[in-house]
Every structure is written in C-alpha cells, then in structure tokens.
Protein backbone atom coordinates (compact mmCIF):
# COMPACT_ATOMS: atom_id res chain seq x y z
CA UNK A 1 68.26 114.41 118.99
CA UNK A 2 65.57 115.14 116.75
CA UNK A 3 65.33 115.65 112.53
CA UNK A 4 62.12 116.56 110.59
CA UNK A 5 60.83 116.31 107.21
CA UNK A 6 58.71 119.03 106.28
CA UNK A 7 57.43 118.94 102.63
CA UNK A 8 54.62 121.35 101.11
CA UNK A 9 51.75 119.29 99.53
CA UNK A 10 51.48 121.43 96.56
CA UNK A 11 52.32 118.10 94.57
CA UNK A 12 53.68 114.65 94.37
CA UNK A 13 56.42 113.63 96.68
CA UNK A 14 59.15 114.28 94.55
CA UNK A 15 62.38 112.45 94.01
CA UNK A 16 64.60 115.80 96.04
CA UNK A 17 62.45 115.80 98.85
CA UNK A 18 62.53 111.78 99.01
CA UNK A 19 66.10 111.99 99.14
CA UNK A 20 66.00 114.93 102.20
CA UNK A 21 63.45 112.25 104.34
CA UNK A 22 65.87 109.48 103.67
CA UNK A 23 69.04 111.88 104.93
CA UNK A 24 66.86 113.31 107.59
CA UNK A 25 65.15 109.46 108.69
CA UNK A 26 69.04 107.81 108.53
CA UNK A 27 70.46 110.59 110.56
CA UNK A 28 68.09 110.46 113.47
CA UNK A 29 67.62 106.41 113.27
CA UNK A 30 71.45 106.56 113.53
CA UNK A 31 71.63 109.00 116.84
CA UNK A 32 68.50 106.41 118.20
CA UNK A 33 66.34 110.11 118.21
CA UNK A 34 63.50 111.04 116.32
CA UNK A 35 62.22 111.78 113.02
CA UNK A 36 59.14 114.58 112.80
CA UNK A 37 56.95 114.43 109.74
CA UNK A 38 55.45 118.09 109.53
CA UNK A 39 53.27 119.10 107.04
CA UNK A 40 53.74 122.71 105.44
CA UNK A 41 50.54 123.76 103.99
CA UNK A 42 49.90 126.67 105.17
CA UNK A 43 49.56 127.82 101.17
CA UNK A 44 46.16 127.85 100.84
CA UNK A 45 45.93 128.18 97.38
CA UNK A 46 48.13 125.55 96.05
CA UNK A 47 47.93 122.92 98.73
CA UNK A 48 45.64 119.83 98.31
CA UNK A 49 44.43 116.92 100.11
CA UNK A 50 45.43 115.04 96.88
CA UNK A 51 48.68 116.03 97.26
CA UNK A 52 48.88 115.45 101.30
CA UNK A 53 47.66 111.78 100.66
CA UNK A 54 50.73 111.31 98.17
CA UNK A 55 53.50 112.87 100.49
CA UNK A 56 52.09 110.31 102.72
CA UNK A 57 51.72 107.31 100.25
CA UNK A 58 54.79 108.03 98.76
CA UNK A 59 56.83 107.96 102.86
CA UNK A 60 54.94 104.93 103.36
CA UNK A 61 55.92 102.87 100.30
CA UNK A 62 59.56 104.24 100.81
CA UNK A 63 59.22 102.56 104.31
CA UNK A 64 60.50 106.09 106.08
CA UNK A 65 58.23 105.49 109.05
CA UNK A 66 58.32 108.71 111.38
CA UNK A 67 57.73 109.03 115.21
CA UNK A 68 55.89 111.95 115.50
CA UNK A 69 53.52 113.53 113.39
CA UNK A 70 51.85 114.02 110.46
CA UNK A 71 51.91 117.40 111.76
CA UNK A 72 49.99 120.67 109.93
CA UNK A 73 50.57 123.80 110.27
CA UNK A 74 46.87 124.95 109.20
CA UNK A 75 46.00 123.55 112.96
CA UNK A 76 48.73 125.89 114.32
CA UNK A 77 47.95 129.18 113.42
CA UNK A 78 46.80 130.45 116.69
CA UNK A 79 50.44 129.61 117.74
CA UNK A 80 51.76 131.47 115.30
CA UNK A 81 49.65 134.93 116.23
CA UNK A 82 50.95 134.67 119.35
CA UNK A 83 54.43 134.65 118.34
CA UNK A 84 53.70 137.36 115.75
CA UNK A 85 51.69 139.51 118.42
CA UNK A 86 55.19 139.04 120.78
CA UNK A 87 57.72 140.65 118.03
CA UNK A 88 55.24 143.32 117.09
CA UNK A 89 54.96 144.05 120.97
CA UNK A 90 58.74 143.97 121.75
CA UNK A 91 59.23 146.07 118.68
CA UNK A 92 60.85 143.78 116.78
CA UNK A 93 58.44 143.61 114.04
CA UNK A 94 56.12 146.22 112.52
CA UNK A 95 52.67 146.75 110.01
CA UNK A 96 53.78 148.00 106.73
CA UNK A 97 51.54 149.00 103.76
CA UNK A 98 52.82 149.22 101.09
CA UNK A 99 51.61 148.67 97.72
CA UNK A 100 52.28 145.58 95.07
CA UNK A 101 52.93 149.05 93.08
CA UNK A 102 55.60 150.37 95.14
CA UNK A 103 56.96 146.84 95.66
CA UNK A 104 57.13 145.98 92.00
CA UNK A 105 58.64 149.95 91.26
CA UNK A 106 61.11 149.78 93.64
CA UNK A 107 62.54 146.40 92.58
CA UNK A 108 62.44 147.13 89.21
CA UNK A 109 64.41 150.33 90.23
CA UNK A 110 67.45 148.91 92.27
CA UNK A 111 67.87 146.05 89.32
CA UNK A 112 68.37 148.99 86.58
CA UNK A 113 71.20 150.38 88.97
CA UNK A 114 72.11 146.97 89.61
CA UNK A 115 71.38 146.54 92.83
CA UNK A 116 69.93 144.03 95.23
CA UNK A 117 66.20 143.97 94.95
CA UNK A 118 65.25 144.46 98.80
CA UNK A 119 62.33 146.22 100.77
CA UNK A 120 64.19 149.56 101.74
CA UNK A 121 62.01 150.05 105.47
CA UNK A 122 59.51 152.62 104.02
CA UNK A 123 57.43 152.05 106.79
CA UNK A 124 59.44 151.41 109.57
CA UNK A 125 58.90 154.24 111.97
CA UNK A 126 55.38 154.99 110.78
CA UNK A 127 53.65 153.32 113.98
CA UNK A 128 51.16 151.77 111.42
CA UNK A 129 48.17 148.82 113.12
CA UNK A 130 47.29 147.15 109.78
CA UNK A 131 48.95 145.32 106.80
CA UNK A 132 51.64 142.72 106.37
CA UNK A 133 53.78 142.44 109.38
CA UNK A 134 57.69 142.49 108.80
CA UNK A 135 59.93 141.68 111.17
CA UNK A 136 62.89 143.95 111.70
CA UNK A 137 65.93 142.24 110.94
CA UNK A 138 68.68 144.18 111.99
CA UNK A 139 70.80 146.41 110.03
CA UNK A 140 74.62 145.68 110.95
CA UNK A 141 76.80 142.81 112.03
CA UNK A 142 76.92 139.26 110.21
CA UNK A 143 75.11 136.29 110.83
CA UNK A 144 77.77 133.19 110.70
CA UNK A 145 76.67 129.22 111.23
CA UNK A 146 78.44 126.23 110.60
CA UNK A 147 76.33 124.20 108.07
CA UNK A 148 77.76 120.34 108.56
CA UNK A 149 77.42 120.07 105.17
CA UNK A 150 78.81 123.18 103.64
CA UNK A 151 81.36 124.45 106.06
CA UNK A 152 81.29 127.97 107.90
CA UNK A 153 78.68 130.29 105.76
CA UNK A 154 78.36 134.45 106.79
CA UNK A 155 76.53 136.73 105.34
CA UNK A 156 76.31 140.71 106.03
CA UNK A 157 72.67 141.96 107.54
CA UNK A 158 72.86 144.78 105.20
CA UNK A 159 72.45 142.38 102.48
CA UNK A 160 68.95 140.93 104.27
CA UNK A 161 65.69 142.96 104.50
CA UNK A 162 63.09 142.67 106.18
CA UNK A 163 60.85 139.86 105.64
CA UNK A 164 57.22 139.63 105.52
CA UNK A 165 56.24 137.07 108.54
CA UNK A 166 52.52 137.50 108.49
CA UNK A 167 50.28 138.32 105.56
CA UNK A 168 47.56 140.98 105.42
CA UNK A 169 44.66 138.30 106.43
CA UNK A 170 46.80 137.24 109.30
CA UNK A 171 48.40 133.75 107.99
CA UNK A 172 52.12 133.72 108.91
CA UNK A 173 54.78 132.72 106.20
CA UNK A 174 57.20 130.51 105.61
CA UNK A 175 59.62 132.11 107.37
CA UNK A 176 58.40 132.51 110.90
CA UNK A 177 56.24 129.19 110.46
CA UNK A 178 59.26 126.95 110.09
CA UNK A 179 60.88 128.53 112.99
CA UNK A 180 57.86 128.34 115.74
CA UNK A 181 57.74 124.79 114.42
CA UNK A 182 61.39 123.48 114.84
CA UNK A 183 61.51 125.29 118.07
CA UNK A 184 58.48 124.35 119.45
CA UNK A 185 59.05 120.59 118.37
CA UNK A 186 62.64 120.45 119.10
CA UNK A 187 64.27 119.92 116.69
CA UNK A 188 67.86 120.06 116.64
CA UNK A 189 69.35 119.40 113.45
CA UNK A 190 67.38 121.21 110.10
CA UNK A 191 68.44 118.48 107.48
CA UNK A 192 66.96 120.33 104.23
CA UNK A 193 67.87 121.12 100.49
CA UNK A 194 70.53 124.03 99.35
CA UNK A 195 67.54 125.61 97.90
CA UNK A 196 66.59 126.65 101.20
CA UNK A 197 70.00 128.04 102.42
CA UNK A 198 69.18 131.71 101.60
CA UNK A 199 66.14 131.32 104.16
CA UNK A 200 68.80 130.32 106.50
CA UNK A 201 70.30 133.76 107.95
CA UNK A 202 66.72 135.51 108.19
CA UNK A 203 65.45 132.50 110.50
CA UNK A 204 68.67 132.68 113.10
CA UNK A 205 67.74 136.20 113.13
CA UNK A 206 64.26 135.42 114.30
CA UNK A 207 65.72 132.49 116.32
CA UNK A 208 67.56 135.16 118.33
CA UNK A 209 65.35 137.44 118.11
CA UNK A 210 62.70 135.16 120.13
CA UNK A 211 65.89 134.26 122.41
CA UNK A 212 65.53 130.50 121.35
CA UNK A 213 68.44 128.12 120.73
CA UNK A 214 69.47 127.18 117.42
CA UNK A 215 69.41 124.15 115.88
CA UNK A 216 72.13 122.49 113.68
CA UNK A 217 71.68 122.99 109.94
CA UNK A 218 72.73 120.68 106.98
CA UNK A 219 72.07 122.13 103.61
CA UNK A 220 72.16 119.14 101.24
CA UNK A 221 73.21 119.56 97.30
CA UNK A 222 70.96 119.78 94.57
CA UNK A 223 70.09 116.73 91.96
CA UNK A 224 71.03 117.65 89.05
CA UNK A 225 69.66 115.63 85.91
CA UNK A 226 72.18 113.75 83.03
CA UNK A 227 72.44 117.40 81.17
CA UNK A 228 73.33 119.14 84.23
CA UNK A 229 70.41 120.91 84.88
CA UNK A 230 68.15 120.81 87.76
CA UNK A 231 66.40 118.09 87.77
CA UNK A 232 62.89 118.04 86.41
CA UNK A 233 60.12 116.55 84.84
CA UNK A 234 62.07 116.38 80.96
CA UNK A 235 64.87 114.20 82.47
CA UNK A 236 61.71 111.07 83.51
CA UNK A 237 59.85 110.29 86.37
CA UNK A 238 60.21 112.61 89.19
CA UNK A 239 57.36 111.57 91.41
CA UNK A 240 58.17 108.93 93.93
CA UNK A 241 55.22 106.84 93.08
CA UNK A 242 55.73 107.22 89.60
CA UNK A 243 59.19 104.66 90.35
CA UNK A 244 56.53 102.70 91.69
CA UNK A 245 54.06 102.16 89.28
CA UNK A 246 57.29 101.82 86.77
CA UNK A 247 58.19 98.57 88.71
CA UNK A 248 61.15 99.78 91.02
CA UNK A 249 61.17 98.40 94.73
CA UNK A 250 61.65 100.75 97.56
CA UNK A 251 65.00 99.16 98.84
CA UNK A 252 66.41 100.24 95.21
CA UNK A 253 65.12 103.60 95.10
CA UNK A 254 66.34 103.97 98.22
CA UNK A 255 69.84 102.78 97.96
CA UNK A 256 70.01 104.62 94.86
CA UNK A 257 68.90 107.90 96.59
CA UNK A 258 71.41 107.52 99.33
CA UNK A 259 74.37 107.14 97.28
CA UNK A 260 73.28 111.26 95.67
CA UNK A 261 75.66 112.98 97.72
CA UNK A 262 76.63 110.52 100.43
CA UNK A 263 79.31 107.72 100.06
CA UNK A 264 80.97 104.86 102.43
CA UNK A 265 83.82 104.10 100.27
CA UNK A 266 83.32 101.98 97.11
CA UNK A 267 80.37 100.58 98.04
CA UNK A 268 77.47 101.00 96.00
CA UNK A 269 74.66 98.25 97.71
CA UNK A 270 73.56 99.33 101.14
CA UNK A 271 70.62 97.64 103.46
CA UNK A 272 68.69 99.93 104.94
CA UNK A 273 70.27 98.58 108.48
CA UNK A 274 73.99 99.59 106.63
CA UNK A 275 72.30 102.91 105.70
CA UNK A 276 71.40 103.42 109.78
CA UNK A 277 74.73 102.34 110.77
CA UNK A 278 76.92 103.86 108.35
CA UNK A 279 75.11 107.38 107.42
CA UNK A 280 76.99 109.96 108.64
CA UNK A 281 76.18 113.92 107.96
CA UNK A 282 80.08 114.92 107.22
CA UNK A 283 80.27 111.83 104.23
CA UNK A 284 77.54 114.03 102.28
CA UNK A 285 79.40 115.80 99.42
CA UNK A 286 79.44 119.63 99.07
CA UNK A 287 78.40 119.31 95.13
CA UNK A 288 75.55 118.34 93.05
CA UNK A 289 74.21 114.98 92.59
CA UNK A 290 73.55 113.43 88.82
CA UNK A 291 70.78 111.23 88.58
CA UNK A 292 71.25 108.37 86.46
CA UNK A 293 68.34 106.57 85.14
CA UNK A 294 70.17 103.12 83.82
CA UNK A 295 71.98 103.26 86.81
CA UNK A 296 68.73 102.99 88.45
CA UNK A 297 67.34 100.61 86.51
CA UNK A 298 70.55 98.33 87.19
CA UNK A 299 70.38 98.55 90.84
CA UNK A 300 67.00 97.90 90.49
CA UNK A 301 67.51 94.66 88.62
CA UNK A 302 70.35 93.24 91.02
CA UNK A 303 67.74 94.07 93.97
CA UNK A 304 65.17 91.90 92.06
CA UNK A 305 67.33 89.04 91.28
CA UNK A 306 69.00 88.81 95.22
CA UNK A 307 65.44 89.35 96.82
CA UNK A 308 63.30 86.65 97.95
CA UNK A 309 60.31 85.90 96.00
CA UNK A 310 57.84 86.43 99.06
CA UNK A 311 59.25 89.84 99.24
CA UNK A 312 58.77 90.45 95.56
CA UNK A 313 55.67 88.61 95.87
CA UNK A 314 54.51 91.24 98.36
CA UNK A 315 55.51 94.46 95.87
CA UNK A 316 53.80 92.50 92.82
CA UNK A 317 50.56 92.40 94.51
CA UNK A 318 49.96 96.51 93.42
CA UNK A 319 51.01 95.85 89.93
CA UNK A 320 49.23 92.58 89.60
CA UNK A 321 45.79 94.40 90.81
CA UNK A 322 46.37 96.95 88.63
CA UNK A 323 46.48 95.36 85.50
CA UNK A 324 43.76 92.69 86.88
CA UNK A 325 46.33 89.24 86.65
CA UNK A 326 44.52 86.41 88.59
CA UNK A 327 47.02 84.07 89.94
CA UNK A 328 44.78 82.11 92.27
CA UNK A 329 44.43 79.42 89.80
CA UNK A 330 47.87 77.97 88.52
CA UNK A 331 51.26 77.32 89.25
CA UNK A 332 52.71 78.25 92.80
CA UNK A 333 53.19 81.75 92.38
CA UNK A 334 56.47 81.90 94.25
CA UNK A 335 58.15 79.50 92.06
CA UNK A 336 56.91 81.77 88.65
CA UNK A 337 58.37 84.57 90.40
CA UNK A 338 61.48 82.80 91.21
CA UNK A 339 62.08 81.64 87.85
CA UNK A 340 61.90 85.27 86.06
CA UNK A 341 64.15 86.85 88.95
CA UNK A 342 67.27 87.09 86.67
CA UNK A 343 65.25 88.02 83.41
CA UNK A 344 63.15 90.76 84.86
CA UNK A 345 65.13 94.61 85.47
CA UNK A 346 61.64 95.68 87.04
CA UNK A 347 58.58 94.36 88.37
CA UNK A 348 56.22 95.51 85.55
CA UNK A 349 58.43 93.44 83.46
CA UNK A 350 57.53 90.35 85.80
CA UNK A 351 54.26 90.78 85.68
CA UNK A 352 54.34 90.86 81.80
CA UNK A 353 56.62 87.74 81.94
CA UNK A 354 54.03 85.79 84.48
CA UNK A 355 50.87 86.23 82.57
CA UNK A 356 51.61 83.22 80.41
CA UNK A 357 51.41 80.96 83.37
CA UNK A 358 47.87 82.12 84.25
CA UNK A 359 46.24 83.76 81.24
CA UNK A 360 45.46 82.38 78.07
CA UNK A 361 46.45 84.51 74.54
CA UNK A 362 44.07 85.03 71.74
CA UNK A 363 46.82 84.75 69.42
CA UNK A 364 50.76 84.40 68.74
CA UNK A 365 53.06 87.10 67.60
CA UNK A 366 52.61 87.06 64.16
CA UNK A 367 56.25 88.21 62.64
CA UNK A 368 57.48 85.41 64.94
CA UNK A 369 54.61 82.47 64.24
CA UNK A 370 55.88 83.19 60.47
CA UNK A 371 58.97 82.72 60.73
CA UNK A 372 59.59 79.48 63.83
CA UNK A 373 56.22 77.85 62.97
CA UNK A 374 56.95 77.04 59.18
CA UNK A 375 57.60 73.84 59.41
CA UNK A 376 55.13 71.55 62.18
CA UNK A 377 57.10 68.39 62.53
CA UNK A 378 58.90 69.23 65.41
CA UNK A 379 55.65 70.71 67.39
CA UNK A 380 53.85 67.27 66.32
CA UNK A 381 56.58 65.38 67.14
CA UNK A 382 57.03 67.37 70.54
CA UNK A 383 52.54 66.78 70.95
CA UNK A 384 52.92 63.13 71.11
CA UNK A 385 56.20 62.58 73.09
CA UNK A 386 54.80 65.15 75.94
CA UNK A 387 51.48 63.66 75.58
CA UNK A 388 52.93 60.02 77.22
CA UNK A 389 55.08 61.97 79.05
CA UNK A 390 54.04 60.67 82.65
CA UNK A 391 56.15 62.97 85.37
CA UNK A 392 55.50 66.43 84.46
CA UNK A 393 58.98 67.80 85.74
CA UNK A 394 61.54 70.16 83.90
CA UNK A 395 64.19 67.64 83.64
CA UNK A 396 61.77 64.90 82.12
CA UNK A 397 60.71 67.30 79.69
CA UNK A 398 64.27 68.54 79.07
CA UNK A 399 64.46 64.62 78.01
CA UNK A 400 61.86 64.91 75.37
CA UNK A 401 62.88 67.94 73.61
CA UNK A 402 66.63 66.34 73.41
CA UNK A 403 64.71 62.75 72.19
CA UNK A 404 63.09 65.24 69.60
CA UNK A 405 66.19 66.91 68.23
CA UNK A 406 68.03 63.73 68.12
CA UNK A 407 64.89 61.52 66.24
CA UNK A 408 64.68 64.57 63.54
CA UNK A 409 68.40 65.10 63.09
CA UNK A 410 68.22 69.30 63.82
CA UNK A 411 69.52 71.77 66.45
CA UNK A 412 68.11 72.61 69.91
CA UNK A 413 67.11 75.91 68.15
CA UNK A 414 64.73 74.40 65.69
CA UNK A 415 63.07 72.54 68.58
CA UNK A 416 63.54 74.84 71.41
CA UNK A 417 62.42 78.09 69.68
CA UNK A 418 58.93 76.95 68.28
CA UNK A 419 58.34 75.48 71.55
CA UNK A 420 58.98 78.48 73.15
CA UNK A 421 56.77 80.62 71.24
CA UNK A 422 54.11 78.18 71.02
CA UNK A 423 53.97 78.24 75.27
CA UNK A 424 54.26 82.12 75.18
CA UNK A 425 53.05 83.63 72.53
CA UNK A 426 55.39 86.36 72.03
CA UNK A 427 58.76 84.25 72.48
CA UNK A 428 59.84 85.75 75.46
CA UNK A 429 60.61 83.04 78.36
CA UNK A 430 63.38 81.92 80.03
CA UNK A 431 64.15 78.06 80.25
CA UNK A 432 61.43 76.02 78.34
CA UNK A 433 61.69 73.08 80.38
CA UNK A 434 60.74 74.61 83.58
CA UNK A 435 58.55 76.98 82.27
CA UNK A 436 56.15 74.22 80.71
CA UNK A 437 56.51 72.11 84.10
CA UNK A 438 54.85 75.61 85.54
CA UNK A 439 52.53 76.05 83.31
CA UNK A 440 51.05 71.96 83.44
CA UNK A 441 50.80 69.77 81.35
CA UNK A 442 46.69 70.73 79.90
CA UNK A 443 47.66 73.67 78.91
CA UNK A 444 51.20 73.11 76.97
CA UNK A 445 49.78 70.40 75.25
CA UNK A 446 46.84 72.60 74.46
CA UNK A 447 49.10 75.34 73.33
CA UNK A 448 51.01 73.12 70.93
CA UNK A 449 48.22 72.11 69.16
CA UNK A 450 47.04 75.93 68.58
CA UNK A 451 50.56 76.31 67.66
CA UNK A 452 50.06 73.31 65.46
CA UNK A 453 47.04 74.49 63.85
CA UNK A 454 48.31 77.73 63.02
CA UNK A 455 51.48 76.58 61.03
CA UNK A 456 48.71 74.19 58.87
C-alpha cells in the first residue's frame, strides 16, 4: 500500500495541499505502507528552488515525514520519452501542428454555438514527425471508477479530447507525467484534491492504454473560505509557514486540518497517533470544507495551554530568534513559559508576554502610567516591605501586597494594578506574585522605583 504527495513548487505550501499530505500521510501510516513525496516541477517557467525549499520546510514543520522521496520529475524526463516514443509507436498517440491560431479560433467557435471547447483531431491521420504529441484517447464507450470519496463517477469519451502529453521541445505534461510516476512508483491509492478530478478519466485512459493497473482514487473536497468561496489569499494566511510565523503549533494546524472533511464522531481534539488509528478514507465528507479562523485560533490556544512547556519551549525557539529575545540570563525559562500557558492563544503572544522577564523597557505605557501611577504611596509602601522581604517566593510576596492593602485601608486593585504595570510596563501579566518571584527580586525593586519616579 502506497500514497503520494505530489505538489508543484510554483509557491508556498499552501493550506489545500497541507491538508491532501496529511489525508495522504494518515492513510498510508494507517495501512503500515508508504507515503511518496514527489516533486512536480516539470514547469519550467514558474517553478523555483525558493518554492521547493518551502514545500519542504513547510512538510517538515508539519512533522509529515515521508519514506521515499523528495522525488523530481526534471530528473525523469528520459523516462518519460520513452513512454511517449511507445504510444506514438503503437499508434496510440500522434504529432499534431496546429497553430495557437487555430486553437484559440476553434474554441472561441464551439463556445458561440455553445459547445464544449475541445481539440476536434485535425491532425489525426496526417502521419505528421514534429509538434506536440497527443495521445489518442478513444472516441466511444465510458470510462467509470469508483472514487472512495465521491462514489461511482462516468463520463462519456466523446466528451474527452485528446490531450497534449508532450510539448513541442519534448517536455511531457502533466498528464502523462503523473501517470509514469504513480505507476512506476507504485502507488496504489491517488489521494488528491477535487480540482484534479477532471484529469481523472484522461489518465485511466492512458493507464489502459499502457496496459498498467490502476490505482485507487480519492478526490477530496475543496476548502472553502467563511464567504463560501474558494479559499484564498483575502480570507488570511494561506501559506503553511505563514501559521507558523503567526504563532500556531503544528499539532493544532494539524488537528484543525484533519477535521476539513473528515470526522470520528463528536470529537474535535485528535493526537496525531488518534489521527493514524482512526483516519479512515470513507469518514471524508463528499462536500466542501469552511475554514474557520477563530476556530483555529481556539484550538490553537487549548493545544498551548495542555502542552508541556519543553515542547512549547522547543516551537518558541524560531520565534524567540526571530525577534532576537535572550533568555540565557534570567528566570528558568520553562517555568515563564508555564506560567503564560493559559493567557497566551499563540506563541507570538508568549513571546510578547516573556520579554518582561528578560528585557528591560525604556518606558511604561503612558495612558496607563497616568491613570494607576497617580498616587505613589502604595508603590513606596510596596519598595520598602519587598525590600526586607527575605524569601523571594510568590506566596511571601502575595503576603506583602495583602500587608499593603490592609496598612493603607484600599482594595487589592489599587495595590495590585500599579504593581502590575510598574513590573510590565504595559499592564499585561498574569498573577503578580509569581510573576515578580520570576523576574527576582533586583529587578522588581528596581522597577518600582522607576515606577516611583515617574508618578513624582
């Protein structure tokens, strides 16, 4: 048993063709086969080395490790004449020349009467030795498969011409490419997009044209964005890595993928072992996903508060590079990490949340400084108390702040607030106590007294 991805790098790794690895890596992980990473790019024009290194960057970060390949079919083409050189040999493909003119005439023609634009055979019985080759689908009879995810599908051969397998300059096209490749590589279920399911009939025709077995096909549904429409680059981030660099873990994106067009009941949070076990091709709905952003962003959020922090530690250490946050020198970095779990909906919200504990700020939010630092008595009073203040722990400190409130008669929030704005900057941290235990007892006491300063 054997599945493949097979992804032109004419881009990013996009969040469709994530979701058709993930399908294509669960079903083969679940039969114990093989999953085939081949790389289409036989476009020469529009395929990069950019955008190879991101199909692989973005499989990597998803975790979608594959047992053969990267495959490419630029190193295959020899194969490919060969095949080509055996249908125009047995007759079962043939040189045609004619013009983008004629082309473009004669579609524009059929579409005025209403017709199906299709190549009408102009040339062929004309014996020609140069130009495109086309391969001679036949004319009568149906071609019928059962898709496993769309049921029985037939379709006429009138209503299929014949396609273009090798170009003038002798590079073969999609067509015939994906063909030699699944064949050669056995693969024996084609787990790919609906997009492709018109491509479907004119490759069993070359299947049985080459007398090679066919594999299984599952044509998955489209994602469709919150409007309905396909989804693009208007509805957010599209790109794979661009979920990364927004602060999303893979085991979210992931789970959140799997559950667009495949179910298990009610469930909703799936390991990637409970994706393996439970993924099945006949659970995958026949109609369009809807990608939901918030959704996302929740799922995201309950995968960063239930994770451990050396995992998250291990997805930080991208985002903390990136924005250049040192956090060799300061408090244990697993417990900061632990303590903004159930605050932070994505990691580029931790990271913002844990520079306090390792950076200094040049200066506090000013709307906020206005308004909590008016009055300085309780930051004085809160200076000295914490200055004799012997065990630096959260619940010794929790002490003070109550001793504080009680000796000046006010609230928790008159205390609490300034306190928490003087340690941060910008007022956002979680509990006070425990995060001035993190960040030691130098630098709150140091912070207090800028906060002090500023309210004189």
């Amino acid at each position: 048993m054997k599945s493949r991805f097979a992804p032109s790098p004419t881009g990013y790794l996009h969040i469709g063709g994530a979701r058709t690895a993930l399908f294509a890596w669960a079903w083969a992980k679940k039969q114990q086969g093989n999953f085939v990473l081949r790389i289409e790019d036989t476009d020469k024009e529009r395929s990069t080395q950019a955008s190879v290194d991101a199909i692989l960057d973005g499989m990597n970060w998803l975790g979608l490790d594959y047992d053969e390949g990267p495959f490419y079919q630029t190193q295959r083409f020899e194969r490919y004449k060969v095949v080509v050189e055996q249908l125009l040999d047995e007759k079962k493909a043939y040189y045609c020349e004619c013009s983008k003119e004629r082309l473009d005439g004669l579609r524009e023609t059929l579409m005025q009467k209403g017709e199906k634009a299709m190549y009408d055979g102009c040339c062929r019985g004309k014996k020609l030795s140069s130009g495109v080759v086309r391969f001679k689908n036949p004319t009568d009879g149906i071609v019928v498969f059962n898709d496993a995810v769309k049921g029985k599908i037939s379709i006429a051969n009138k209503e299929i011409d014949d396609l273009i397998i090798a170009r003038s300059d002798g590079t073969p096209t999609y067509n015939l490419t994906v063909v030699v490749d699944d064949h050669d590589m056995a693969i024996s279920h084609v787990i790919r997009g609906d997009d492709h399911i018109n491509n479907t009939p004119r490759q069993i025709n070359l299947y049985q044209a080459l007398d090679w077995n066919l594999p299984e096909f599952a044509h998955l549904p489209m994602i469709l964005g919150s409007d309905g429409a396909r989804l693009s680059k208007r509805h957010g981030a599209v790109s794979v890595m661009a979920y990364r660099d927004a602060g999303f873990l893979p085991e979210a994106l992931l789970n959140y993928l799997v559950r667009l067009g495949w179910s298990h009941g009610d469930q909703e949070i799936f390991s990637l072992d409970e994706i393996v076990a439970l993924f099945d091709l006949k659970d995958i709905n026949k109609a369009p996903a809807s990608f939901n952003e918030e959704k996302l962003l929740w799922l995201n959020q309950d995968y960063i508060k239930n994770a451990t922090p050396e995992c998250l530690i291990q997805h930080l250490g991208w985002h903390l590079n990136n924005q250049k946050v040192e956090t060799d020198n300061g408090a244990d970095l697993s417990l900061v990490v632990k303590s903004l779990q159930e605050r932070s909906k994505t990691l580029v919200e931790m990271v913002e949340g844990l520079k306090m504990f390792y950076q200094a700020f040049d200066e506090f939010d000013r709307k906020l400084a206005n308004k909590q630092f008016k009055d300085k008595v309780p930051l004085e009073a809160l200076l000295e108390k914490l200055s004799q203040l012997e065990v630096w722990q959260a619940n010794e400190i929790k002490v003070v702040i109550k001793q504080v409130c009680d000796d000046l008669g006010i609230g928790f929030g008159k205390v609490g607030q300034p306190f928490r704005l003087a340690l941060s900057g910008n007022g956002n941290a979680g509990s006070i106590d425990l995060v001035a235990e993190l960040i030691g007892k130098p630098t709150t006491l140091k912070r207090l007294d800028k906060a002090i300063k500023y309210a004189c």
